[in-house]
C-alpha atoms as a PDB file:
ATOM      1  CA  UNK A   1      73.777-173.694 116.629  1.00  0.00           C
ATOM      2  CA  UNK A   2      74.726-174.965 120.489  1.00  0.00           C
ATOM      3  CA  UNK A   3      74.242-179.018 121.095  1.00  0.00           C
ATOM      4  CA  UNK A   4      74.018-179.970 124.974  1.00  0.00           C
ATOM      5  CA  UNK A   5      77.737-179.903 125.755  1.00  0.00           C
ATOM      6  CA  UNK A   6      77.613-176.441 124.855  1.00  0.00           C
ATOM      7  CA  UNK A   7      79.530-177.094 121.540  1.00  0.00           C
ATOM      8  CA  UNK A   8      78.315-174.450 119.125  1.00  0.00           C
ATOM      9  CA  UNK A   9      78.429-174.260 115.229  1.00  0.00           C
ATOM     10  CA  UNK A  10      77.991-171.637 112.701  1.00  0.00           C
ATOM     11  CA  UNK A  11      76.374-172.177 109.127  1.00  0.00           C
ATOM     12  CA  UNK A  12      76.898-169.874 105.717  1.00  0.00           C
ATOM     13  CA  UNK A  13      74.286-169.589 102.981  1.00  0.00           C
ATOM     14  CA  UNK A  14      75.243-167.275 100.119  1.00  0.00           C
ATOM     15  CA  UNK A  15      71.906-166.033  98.688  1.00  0.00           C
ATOM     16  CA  UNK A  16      71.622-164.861  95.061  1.00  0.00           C
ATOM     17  CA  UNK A  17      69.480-162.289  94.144  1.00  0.00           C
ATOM     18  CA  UNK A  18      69.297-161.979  90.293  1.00  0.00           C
ATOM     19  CA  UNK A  19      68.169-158.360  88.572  1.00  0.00           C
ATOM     20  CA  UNK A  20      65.338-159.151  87.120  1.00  0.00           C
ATOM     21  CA  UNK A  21      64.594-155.267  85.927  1.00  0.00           C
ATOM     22  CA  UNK A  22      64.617-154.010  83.014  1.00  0.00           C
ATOM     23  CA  UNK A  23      66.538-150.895  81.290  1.00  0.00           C
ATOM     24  CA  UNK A  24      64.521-148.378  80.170  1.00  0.00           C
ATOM     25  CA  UNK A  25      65.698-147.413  76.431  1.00  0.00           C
ATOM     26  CA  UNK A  26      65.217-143.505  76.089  1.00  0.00           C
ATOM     27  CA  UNK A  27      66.241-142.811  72.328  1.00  0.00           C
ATOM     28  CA  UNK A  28      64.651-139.240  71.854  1.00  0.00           C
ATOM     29  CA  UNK A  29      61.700-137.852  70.295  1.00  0.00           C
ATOM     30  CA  UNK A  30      60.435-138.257  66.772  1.00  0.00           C
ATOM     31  CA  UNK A  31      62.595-135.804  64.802  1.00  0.00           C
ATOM     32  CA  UNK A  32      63.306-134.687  60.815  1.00  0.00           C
ATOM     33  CA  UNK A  33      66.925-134.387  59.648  1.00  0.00           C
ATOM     34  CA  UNK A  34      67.399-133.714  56.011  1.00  0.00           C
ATOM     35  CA  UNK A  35      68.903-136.263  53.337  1.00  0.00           C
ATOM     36  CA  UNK A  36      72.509-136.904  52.533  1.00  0.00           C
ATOM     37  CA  UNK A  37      73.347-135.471  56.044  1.00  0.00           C
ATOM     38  CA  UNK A  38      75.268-137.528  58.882  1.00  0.00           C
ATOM     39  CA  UNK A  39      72.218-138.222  61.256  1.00  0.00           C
ATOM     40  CA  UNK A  40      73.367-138.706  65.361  1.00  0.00           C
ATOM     41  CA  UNK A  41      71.476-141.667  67.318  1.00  0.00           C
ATOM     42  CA  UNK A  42      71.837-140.691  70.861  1.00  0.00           C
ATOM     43  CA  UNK A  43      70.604-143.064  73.726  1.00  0.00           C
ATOM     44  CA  UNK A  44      72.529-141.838  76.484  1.00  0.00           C
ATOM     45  CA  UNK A  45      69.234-141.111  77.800  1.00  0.00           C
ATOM     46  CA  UNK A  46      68.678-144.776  78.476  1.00  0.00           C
ATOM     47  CA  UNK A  47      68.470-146.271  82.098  1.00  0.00           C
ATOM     48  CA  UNK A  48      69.037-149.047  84.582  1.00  0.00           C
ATOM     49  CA  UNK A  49      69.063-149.892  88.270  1.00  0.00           C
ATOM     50  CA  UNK A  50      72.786-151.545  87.710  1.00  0.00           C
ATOM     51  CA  UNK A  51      73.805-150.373  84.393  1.00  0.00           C
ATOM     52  CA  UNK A  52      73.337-150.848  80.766  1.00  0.00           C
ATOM     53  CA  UNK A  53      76.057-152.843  79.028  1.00  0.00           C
ATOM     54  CA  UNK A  54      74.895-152.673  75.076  1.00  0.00           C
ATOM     55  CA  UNK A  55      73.048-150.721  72.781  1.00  0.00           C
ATOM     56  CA  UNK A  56      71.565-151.415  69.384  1.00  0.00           C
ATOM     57  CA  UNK A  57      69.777-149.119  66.660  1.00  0.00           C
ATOM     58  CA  UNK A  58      67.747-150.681  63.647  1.00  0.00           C
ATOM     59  CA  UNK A  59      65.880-149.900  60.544  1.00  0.00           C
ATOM     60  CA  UNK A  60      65.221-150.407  57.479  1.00  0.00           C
ATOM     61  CA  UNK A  61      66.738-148.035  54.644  1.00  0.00           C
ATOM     62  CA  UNK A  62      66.805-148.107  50.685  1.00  0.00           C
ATOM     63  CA  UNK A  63      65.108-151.957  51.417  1.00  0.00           C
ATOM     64  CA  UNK A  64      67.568-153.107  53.695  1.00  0.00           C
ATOM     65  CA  UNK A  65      67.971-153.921  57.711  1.00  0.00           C
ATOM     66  CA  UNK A  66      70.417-151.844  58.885  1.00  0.00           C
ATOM     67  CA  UNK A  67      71.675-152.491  62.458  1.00  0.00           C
ATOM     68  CA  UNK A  68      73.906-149.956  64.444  1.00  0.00           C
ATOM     69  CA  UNK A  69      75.613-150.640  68.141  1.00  0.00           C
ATOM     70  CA  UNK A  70      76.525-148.338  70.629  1.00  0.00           C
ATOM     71  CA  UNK A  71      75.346-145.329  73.224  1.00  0.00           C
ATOM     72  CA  UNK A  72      75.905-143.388  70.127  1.00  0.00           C
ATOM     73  CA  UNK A  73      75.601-143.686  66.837  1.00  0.00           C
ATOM     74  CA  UNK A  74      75.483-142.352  63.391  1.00  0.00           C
ATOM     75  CA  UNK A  75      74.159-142.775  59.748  1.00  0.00           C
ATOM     76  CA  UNK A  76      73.714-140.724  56.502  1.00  0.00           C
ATOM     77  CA  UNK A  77      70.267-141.362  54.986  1.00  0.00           C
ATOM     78  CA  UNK A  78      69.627-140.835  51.500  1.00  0.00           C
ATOM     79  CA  UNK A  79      66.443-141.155  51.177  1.00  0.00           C
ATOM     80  CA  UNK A  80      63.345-139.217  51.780  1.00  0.00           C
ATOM     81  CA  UNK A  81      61.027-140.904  53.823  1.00  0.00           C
ATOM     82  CA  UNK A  82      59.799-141.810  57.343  1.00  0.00           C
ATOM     83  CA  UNK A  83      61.765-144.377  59.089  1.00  0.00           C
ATOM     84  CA  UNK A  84      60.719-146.629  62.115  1.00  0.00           C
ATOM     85  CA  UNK A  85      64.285-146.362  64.201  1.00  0.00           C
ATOM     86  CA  UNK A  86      64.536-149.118  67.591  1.00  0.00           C
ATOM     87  CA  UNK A  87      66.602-148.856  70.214  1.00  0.00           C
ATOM     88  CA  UNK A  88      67.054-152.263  72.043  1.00  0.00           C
ATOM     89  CA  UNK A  89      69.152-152.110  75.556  1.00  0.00           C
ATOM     90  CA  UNK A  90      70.255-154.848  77.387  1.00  0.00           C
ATOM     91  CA  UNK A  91      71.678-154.822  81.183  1.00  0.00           C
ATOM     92  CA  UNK A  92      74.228-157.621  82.400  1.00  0.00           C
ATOM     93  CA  UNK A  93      71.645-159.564  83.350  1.00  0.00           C
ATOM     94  CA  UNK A  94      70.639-159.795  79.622  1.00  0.00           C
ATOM     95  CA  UNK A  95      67.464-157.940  80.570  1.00  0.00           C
ATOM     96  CA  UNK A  96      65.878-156.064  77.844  1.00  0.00           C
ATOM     97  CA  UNK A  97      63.656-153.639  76.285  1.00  0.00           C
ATOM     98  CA  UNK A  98      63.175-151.528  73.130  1.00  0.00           C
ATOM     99  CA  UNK A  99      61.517-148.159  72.357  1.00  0.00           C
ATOM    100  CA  UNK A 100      60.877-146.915  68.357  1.00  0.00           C
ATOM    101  CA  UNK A 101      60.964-143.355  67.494  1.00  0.00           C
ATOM    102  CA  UNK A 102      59.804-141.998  64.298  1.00  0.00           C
ATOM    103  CA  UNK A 103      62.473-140.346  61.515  1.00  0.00           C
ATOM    104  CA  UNK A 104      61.785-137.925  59.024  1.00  0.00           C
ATOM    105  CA  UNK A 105      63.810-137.475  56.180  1.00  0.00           C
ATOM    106  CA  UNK A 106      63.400-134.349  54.608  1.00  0.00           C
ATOM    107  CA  UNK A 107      63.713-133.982  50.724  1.00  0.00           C
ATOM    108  CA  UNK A 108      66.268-131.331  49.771  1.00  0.00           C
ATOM    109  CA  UNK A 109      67.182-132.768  46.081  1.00  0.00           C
ATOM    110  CA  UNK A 110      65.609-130.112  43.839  1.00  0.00           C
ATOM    111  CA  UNK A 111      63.868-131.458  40.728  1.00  0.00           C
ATOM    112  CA  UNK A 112      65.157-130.421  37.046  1.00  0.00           C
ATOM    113  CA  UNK A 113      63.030-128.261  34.527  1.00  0.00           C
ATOM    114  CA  UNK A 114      63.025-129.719  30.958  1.00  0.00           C
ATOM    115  CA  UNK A 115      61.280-128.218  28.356  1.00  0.00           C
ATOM    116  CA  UNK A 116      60.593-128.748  24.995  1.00  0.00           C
ATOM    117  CA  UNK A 117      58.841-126.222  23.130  1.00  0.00           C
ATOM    118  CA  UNK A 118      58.750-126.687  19.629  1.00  0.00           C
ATOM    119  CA  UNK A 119      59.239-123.175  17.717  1.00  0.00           C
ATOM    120  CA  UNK A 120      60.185-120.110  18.993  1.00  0.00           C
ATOM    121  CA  UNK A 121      58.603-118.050  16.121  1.00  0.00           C
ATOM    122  CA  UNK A 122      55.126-118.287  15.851  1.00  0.00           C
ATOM    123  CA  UNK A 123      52.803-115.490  13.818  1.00  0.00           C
ATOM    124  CA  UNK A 124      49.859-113.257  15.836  1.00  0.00           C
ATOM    125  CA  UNK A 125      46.444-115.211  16.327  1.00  0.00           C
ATOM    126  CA  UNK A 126      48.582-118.771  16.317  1.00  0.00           C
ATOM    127  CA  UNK A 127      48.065-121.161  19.261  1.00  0.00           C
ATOM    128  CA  UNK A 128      51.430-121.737  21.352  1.00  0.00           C
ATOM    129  CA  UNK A 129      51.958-124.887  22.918  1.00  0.00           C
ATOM    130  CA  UNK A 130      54.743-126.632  25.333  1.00  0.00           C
ATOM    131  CA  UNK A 131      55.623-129.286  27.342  1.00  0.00           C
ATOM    132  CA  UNK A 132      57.626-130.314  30.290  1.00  0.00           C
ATOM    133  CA  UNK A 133      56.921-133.747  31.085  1.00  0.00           C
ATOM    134  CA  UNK A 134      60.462-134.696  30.468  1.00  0.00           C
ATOM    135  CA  UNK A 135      61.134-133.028  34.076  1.00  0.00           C
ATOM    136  CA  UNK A 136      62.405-135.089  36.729  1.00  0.00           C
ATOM    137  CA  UNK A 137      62.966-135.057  40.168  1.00  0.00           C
ATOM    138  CA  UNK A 138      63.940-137.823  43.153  1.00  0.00           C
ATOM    139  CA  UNK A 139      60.447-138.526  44.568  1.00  0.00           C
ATOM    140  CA  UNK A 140      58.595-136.861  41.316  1.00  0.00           C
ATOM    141  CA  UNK A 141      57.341-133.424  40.390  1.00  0.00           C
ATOM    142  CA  UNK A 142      54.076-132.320  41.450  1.00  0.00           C
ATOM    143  CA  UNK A 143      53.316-128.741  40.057  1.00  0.00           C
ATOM    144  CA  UNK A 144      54.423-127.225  36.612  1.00  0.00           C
ATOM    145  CA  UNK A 145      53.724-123.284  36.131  1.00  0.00           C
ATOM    146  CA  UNK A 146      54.247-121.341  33.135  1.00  0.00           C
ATOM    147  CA  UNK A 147      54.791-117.795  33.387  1.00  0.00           C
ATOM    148  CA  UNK A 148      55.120-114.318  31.210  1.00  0.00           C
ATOM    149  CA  UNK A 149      54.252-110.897  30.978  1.00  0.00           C
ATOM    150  CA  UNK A 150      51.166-110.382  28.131  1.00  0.00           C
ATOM    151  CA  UNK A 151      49.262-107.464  27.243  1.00  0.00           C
ATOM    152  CA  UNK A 152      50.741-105.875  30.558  1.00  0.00           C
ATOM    153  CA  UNK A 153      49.526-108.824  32.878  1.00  0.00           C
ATOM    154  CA  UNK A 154      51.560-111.793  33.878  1.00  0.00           C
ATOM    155  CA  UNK A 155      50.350-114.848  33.100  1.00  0.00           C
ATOM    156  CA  UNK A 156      50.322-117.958  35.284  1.00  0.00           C
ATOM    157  CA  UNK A 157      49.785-121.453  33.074  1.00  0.00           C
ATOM    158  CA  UNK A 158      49.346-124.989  34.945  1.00  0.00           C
ATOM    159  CA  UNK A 159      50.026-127.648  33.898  1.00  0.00           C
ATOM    160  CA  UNK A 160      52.653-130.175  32.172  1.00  0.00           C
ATOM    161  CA  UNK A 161      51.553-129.595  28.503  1.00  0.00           C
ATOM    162  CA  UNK A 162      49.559-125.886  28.759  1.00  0.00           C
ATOM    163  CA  UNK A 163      48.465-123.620  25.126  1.00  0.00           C
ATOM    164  CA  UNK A 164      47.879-120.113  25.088  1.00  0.00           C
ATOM    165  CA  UNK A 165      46.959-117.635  21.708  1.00  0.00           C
ATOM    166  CA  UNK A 166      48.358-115.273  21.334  1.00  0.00           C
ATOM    167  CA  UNK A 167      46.647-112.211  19.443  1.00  0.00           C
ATOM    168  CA  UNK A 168      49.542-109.519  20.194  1.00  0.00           C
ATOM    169  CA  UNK A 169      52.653-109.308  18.313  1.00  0.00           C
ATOM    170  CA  UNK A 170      55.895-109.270  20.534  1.00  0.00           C
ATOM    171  CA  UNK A 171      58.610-111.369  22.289  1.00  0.00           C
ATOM    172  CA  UNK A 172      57.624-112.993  25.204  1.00  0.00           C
ATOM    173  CA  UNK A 173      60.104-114.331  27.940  1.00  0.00           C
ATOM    174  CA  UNK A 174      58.770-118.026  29.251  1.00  0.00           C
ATOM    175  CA  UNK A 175      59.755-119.256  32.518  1.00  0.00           C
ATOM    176  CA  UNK A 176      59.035-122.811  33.257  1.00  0.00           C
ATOM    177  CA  UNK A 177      58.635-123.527  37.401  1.00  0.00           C
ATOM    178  CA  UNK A 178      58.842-127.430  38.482  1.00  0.00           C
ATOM    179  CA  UNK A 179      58.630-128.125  42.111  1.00  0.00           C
ATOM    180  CA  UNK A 180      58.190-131.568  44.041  1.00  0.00           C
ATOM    181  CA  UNK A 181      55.956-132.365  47.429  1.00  0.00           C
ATOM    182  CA  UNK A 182      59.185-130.815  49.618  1.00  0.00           C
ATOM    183  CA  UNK A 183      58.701-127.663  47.963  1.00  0.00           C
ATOM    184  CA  UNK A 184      62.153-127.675  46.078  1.00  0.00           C
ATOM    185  CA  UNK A 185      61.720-126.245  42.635  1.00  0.00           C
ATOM    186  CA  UNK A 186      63.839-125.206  39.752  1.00  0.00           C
ATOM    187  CA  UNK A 187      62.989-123.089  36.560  1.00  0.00           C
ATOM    188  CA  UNK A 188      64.101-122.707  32.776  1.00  0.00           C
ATOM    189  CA  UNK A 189      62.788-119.992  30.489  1.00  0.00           C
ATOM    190  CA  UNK A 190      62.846-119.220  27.041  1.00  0.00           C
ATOM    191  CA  UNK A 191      62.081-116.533  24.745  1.00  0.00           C
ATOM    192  CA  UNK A 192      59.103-116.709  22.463  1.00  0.00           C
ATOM    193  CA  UNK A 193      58.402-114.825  19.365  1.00  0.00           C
ATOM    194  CA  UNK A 194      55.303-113.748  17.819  1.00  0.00           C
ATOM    195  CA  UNK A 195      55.192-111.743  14.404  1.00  0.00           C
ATOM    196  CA  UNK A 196      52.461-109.910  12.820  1.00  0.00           C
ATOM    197  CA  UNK A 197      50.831-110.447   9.843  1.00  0.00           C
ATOM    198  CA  UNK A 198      51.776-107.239   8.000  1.00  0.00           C
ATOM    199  CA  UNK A 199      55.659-108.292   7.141  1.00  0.00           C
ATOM    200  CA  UNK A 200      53.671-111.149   5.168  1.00  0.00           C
ATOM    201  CA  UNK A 201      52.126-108.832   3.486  1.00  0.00           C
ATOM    202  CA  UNK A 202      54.463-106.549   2.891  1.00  0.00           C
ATOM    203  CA  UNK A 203      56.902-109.745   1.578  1.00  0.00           C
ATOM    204  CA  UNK A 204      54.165-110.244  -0.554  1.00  0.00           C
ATOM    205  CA  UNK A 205      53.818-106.876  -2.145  1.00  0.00           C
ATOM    206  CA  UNK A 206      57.324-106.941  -2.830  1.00  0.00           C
ATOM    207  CA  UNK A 207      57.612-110.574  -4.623  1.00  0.00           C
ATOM    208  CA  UNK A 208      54.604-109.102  -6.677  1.00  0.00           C
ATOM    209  CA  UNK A 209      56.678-106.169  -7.849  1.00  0.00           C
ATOM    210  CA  UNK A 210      59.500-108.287  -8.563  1.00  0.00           C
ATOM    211  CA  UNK A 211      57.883-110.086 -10.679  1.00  0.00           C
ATOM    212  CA  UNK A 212      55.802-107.661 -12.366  1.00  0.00           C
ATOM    213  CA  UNK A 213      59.326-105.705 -13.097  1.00  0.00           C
ATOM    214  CA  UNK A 214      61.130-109.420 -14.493  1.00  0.00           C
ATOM    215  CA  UNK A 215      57.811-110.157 -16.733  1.00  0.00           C
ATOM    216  CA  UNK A 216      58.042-106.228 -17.864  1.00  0.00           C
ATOM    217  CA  UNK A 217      62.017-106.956 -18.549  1.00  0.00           C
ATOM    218  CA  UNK A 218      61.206-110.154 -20.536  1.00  0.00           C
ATOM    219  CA  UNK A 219      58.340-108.607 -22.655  1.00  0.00           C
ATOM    220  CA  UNK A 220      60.662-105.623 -23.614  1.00  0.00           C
ATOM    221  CA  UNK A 221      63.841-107.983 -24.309  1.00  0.00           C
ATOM    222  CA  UNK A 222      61.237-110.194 -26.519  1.00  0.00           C
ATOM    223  CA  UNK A 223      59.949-107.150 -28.466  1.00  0.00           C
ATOM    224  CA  UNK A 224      63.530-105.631 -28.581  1.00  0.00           C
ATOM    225  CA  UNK A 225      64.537-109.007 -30.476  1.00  0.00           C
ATOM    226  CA  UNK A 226      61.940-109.735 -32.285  1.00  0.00           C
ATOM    227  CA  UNK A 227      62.356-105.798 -33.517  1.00  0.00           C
ATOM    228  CA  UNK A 228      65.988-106.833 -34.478  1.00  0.00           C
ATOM    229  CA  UNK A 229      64.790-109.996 -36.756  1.00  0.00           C
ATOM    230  CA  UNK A 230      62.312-108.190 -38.472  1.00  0.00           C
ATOM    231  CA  UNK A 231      65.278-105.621 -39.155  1.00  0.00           C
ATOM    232  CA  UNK A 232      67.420-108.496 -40.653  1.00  0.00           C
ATOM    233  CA  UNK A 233      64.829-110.437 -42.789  1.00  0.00           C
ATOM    234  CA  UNK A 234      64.573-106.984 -44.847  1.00  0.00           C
ATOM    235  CA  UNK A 235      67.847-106.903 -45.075  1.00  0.00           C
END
């Protein structure tokens, strides 16, 4: 500035321009990880015209908020499921933004085969029957197959409580399959069985001898004795 003497001034304003842009939060793609494994939350990916100063991760696992800070971070998830995971960045200018990927958590727990079968010894032309709905698993069994080799075929039964006759003599080796929704499975077997009907018969032929031969002994031992009275009285 000049006034009219020439004198001259000079005049400073110090304007403030405030960041008013957002960071752009770049935590990946929806991915699957499997359970009881240490997952990685990367969001180095993130961005911002002057520079990102914090970084949170949340969800919710086993009914809980869980909240995780930093570029990088890392959690084990127990759980099979799908879980809605938010990264929130902020720049110094506390500007913000969040982006939500989708995680799936595999199921690797395999489910456990119990069986209970009632006899192992059943005669030809009986009905066998078995159960498995004791079986358990983490998220729950879906499928319950019964398998053996009969009358040179294998047979495939479904089903939690399944019956099959069986009309041929022999052992048969059982093998209970359980798997869950993941596909895990596990298997028990046992060994089944199944007599014929001649040993019956056969038993029963023999008890009849026995006691035809016992009845013959007892009729001889009576006449024998009551020989030996008769003997004595004359005397």
């Amino acid at each position: 500035m000049e006034d009219g003497a020439g004198l001259t001034a000079l005049e400073w304003n110090v304007i403030s321009v405030l960041d008013t842009t957002a960071p752009v939060p770049e935590p990946g793609p929806d991915r699957a990880e499997d359970q009881d494994t240490v997952v990685l939350l990367d969001g180095s990916a993130s961005t911002d015209n002057v520079g990102i100063v914090k970084y949170t991760w949340t969800f919710v696992h086993e009914f809980e908020e869980v909240t995780l800070e930093g570029v990088t971070a890392s959690y084990t998830f127990t759980s099979p499921r799908v879980i809605d995971v938010t990264l929130r960045v902020w720049d110094a200018a506390d500007n913000s933004a969040a982006k939500t990927f989708k995680l799936t958590i595999r199921d690797t727990e395999a489910p456990v085969a119990i069986m209970d079968i009632g006899s192992t010894l059943i005669t030809k032309g009986e009905t066998a029957g078995w159960r498995a709905i004791g079986s358990t698993d983490n998220v729950g069994v879906v499928k319950y197959t019964w398998t053996f080799e009969y009358d040179g075929k294998t047979v495939s039964l479904d089903g939690p409580a399944p019956t099959f006759l069986f009309e041929e003599a022999g052992e048969y080796e059982v093998t209970l399959t359980v798997e869950d929704a993941a596909g895990n499975t596990d298997s028990e077997s046992f060994t089944l069985t199944v007599e014929s009907h001649a040993w019956k018969w056969a038993l029963l032929f023999i008890i009849c001898v026995c006691v035809a031969w016992v009845v013959t002994v007892l009729m001889r031992w009576r006449m024998f004795t009551k020989a030996d009275g008769e003997e004595d009285a004359k005397d």
